[in-house]
N, C-alpha and C. Protein backbone atom coordinates (compact mmCIF):
# COMPACT_ATOMS: atom_id res chain seq x y z
N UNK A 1 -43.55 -110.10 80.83
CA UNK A 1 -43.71 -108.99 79.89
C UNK A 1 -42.45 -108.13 79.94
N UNK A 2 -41.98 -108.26 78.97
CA UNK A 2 -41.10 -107.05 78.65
C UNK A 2 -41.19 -105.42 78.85
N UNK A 3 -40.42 -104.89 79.43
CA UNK A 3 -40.58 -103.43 80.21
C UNK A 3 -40.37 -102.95 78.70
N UNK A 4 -39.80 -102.93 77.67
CA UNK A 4 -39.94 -102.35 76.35
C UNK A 4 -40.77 -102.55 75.52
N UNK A 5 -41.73 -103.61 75.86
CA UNK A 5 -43.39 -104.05 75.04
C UNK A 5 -43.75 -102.76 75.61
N UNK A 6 -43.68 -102.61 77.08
CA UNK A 6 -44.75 -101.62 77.66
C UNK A 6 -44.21 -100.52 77.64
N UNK A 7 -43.39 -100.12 77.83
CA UNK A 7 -42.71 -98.82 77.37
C UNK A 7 -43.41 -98.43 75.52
N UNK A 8 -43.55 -99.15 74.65
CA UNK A 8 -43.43 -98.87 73.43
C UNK A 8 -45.22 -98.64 73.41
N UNK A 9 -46.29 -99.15 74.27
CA UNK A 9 -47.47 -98.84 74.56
C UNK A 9 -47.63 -97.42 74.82
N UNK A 10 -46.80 -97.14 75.44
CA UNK A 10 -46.64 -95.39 75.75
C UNK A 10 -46.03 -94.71 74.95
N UNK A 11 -45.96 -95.25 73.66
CA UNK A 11 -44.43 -94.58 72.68
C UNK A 11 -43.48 -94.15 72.77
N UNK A 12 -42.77 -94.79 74.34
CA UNK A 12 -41.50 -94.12 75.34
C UNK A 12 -40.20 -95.01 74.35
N UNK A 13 -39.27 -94.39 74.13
CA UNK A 13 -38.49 -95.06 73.59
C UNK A 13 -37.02 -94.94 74.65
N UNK A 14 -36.42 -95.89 74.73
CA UNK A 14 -35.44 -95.57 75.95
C UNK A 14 -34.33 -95.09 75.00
N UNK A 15 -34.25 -95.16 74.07
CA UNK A 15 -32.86 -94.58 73.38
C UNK A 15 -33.32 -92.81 72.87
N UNK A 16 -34.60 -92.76 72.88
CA UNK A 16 -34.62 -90.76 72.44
C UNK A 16 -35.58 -90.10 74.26
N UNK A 17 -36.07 -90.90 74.91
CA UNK A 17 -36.83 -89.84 75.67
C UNK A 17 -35.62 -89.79 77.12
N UNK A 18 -36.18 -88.69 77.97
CA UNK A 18 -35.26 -88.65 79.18
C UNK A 18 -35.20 -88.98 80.14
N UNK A 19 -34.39 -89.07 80.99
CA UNK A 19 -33.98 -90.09 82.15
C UNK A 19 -35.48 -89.84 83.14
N UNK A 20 -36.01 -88.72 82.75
CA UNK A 20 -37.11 -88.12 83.47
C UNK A 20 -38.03 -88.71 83.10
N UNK A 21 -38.81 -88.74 81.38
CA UNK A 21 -39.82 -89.20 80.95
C UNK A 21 -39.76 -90.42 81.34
N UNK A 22 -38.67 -91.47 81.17
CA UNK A 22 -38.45 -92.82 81.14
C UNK A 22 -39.14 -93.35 82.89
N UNK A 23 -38.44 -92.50 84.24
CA UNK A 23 -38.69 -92.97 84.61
C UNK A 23 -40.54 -92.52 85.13
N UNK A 24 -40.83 -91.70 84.57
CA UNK A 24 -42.36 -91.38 85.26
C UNK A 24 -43.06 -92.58 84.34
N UNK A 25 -42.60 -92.76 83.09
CA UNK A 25 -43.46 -93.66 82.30
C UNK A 25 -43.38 -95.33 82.85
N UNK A 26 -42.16 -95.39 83.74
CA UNK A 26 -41.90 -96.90 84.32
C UNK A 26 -42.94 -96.38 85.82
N UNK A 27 -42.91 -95.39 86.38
CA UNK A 27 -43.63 -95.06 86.96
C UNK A 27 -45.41 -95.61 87.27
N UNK A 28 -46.14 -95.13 85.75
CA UNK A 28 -47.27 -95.65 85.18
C UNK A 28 -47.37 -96.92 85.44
N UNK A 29 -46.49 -97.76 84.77
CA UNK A 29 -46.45 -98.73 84.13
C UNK A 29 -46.36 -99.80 85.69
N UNK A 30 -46.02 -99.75 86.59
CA UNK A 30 -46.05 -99.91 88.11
C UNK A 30 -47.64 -99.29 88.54
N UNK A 31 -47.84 -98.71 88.23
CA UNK A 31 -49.53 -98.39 89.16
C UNK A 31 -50.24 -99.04 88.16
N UNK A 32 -50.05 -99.23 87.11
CA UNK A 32 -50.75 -100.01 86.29
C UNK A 32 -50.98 -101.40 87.19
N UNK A 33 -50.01 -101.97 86.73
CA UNK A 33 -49.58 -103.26 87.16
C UNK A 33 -50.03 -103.87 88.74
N UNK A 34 -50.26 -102.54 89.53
CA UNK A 34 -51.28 -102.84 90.35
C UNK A 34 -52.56 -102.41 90.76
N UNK A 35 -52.91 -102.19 89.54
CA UNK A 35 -54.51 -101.68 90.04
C UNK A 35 -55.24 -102.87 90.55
N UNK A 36 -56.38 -102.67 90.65
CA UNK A 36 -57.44 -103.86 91.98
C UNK A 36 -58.11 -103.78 90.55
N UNK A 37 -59.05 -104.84 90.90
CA UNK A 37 -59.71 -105.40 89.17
C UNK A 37 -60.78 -104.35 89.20
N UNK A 38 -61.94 -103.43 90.32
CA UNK A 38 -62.27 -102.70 90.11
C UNK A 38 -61.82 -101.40 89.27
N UNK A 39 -60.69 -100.82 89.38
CA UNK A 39 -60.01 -100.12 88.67
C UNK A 39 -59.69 -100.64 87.23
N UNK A 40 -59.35 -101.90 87.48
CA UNK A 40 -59.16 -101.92 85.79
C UNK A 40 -60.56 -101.80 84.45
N UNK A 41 -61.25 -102.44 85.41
CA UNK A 41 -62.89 -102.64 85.04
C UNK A 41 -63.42 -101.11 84.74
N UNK A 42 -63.08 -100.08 85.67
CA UNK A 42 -63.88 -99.11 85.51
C UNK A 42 -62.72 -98.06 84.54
N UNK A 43 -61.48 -98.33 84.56
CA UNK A 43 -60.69 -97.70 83.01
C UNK A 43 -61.40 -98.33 81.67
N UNK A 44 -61.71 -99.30 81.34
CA UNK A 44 -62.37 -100.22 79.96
C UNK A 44 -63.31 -99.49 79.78
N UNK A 45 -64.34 -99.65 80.70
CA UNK A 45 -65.36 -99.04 80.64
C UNK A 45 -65.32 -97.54 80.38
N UNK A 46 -64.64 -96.46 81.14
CA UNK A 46 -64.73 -95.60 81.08
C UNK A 46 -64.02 -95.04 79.33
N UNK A 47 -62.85 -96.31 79.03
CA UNK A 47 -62.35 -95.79 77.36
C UNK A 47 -63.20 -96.52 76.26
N UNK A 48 -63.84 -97.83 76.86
CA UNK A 48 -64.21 -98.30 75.42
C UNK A 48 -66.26 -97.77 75.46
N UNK A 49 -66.43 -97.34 76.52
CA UNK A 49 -67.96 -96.80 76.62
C UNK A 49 -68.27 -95.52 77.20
N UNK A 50 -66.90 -94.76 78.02
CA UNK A 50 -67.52 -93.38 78.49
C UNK A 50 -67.67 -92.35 77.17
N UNK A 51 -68.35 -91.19 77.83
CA UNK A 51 -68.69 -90.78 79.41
C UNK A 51 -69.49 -92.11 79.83
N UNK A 52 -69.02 -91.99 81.24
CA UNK A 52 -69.50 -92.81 81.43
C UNK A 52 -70.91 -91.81 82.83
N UNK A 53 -72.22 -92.18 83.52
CA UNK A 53 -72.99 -91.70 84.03
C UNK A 53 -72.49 -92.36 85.88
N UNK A 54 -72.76 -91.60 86.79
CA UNK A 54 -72.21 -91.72 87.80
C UNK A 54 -72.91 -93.29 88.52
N UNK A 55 -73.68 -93.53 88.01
CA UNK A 55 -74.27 -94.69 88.04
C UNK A 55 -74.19 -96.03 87.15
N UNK A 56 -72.99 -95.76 86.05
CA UNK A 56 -73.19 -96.96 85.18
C UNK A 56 -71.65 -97.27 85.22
N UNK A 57 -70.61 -96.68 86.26
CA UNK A 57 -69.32 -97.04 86.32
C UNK A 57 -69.46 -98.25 87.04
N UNK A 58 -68.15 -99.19 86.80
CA UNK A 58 -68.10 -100.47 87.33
C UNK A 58 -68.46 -100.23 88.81
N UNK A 59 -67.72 -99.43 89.01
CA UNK A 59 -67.02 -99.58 90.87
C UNK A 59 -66.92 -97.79 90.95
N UNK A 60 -67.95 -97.53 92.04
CA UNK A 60 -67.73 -96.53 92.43
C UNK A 60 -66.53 -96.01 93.10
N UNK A 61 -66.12 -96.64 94.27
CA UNK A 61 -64.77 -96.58 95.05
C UNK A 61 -63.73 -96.28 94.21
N UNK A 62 -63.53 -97.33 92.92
CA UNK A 62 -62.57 -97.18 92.24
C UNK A 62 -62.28 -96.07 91.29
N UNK A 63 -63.65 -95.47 91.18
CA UNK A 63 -63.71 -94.15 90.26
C UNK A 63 -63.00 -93.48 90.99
N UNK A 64 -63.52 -92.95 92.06
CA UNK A 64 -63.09 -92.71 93.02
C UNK A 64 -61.79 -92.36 93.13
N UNK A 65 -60.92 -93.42 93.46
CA UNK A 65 -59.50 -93.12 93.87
C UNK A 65 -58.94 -92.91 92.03
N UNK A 66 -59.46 -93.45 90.67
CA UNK A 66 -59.12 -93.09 89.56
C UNK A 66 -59.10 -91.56 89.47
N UNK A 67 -60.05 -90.68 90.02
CA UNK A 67 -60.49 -89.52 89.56
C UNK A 67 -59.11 -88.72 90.78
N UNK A 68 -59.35 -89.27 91.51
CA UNK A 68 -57.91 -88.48 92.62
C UNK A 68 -56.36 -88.47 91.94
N UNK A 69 -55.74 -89.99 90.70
CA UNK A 69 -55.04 -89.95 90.53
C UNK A 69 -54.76 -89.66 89.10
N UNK A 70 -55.93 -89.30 88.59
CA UNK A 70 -56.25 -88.05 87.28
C UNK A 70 -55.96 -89.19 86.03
N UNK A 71 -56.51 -90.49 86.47
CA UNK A 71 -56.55 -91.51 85.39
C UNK A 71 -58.28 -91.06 84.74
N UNK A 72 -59.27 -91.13 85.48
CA UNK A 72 -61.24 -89.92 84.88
C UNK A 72 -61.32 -88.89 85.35
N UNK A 73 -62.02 -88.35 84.32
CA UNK A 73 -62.19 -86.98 84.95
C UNK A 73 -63.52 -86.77 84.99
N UNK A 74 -64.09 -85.84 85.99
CA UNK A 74 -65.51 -85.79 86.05
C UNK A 74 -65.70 -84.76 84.51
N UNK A 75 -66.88 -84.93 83.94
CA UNK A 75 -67.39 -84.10 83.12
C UNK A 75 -68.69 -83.79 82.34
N UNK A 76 -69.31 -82.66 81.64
CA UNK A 76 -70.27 -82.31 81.72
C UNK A 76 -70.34 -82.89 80.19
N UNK A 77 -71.87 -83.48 79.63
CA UNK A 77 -72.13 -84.15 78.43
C UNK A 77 -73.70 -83.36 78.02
N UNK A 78 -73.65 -82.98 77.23
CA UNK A 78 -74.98 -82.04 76.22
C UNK A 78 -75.63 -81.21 77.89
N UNK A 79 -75.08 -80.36 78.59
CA UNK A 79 -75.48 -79.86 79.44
C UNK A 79 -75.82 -80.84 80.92
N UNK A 80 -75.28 -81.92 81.25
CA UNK A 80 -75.61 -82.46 82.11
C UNK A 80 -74.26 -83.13 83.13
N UNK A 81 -74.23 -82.66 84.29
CA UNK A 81 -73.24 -83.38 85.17
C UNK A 81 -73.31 -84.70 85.31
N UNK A 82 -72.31 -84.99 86.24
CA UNK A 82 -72.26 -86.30 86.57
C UNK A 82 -71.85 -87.56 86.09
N UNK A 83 -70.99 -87.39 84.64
CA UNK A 83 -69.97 -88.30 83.72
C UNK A 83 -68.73 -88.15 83.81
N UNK A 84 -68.54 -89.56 83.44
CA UNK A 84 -67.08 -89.24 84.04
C UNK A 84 -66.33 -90.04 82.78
N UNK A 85 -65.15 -89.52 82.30
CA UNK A 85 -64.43 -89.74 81.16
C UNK A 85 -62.68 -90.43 81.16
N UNK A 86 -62.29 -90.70 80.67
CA UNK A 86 -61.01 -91.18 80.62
C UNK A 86 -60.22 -90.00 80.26
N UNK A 87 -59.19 -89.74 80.87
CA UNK A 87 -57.98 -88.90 80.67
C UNK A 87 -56.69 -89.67 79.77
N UNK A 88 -55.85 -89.00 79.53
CA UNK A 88 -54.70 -89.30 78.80
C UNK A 88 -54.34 -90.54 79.28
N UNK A 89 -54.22 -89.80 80.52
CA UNK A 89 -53.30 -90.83 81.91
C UNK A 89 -54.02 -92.04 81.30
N UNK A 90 -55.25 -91.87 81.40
CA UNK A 90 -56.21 -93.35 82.08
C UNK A 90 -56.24 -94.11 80.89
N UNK A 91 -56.32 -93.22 79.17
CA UNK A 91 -55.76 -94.21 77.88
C UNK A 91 -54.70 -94.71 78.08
N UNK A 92 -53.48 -94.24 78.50
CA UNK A 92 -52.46 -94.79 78.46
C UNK A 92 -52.22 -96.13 79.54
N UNK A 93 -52.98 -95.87 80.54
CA UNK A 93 -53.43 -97.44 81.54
C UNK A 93 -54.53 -97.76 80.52
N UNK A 94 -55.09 -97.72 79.87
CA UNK A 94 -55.94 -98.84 79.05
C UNK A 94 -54.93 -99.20 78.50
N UNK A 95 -54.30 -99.01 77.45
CA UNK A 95 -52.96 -99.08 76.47
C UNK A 95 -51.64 -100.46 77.31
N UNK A 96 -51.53 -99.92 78.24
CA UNK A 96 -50.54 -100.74 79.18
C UNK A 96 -51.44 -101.83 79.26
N UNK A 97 -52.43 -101.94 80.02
CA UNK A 97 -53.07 -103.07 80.33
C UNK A 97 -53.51 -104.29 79.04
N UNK A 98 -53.96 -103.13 78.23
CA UNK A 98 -54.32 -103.93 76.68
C UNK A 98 -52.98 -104.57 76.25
N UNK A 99 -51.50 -104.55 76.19
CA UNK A 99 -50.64 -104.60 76.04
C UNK A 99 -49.74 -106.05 77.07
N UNK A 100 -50.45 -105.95 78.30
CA UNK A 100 -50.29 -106.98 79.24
C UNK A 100 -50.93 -108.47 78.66
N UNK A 101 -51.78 -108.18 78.20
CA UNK A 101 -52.91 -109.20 77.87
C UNK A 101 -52.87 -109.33 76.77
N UNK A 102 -51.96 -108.78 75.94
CA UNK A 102 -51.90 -109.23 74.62
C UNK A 102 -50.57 -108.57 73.63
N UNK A 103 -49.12 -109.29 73.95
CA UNK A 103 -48.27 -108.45 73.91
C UNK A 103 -48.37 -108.61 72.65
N UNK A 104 -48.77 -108.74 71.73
CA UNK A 104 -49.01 -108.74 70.40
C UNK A 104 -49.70 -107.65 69.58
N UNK A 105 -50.39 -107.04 70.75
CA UNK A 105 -51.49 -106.00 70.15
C UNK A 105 -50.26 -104.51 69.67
């Protein structure tokens, strides 16, 4: 895979963004690349079906260390705790990953 397929998943362009954006976004694009399949399982889930309920995430553990590295966030749904949602971060690892698996998309 081309580091500019995945760069362009993030809409990072190496000729307008900065030496800064570029590298936090190659950054991503490296923790992406190694998440554990629990983690990837519980980003899908959490973008193509959250909120998701603290009981219907793939992998607890993996929420877990997702929610520490601000890929879900815990949050409250029609008055009720205990869901947990996808952040920017964590679209943009759906986005990368969707992008791995289908550099076409």
């Amino acid at each position: 895979m081309k580091i500019r397929n995945l760069l362009g998943a993030l809409h990072s362009d190496l000729s307008l963004d900065s030496a800064e954006e570029i590298k936090a976004n190659i950054e991503l694009i490296d923790r992406v690349q190694h998440m554990t399949g629990g983690e990837i399982d519980t980003i899908y889930a959490a973008f193509k079906h959250g909120p998701l309920f603290d009981g219907d995430v793939p992998s607890k553990s993996s929420r877990d260390t997702l929610l520490s590295e601000g890929f879900i966030a815990k949050v409250v749904v029609k008055g009720e705790d205990g869901y947990n949602a996808c952040t920017h971060k964590g679209a943009w690892a759906y986005r990368i990953l969707i992008t791995q698996c289908n550099p076409a998309a």
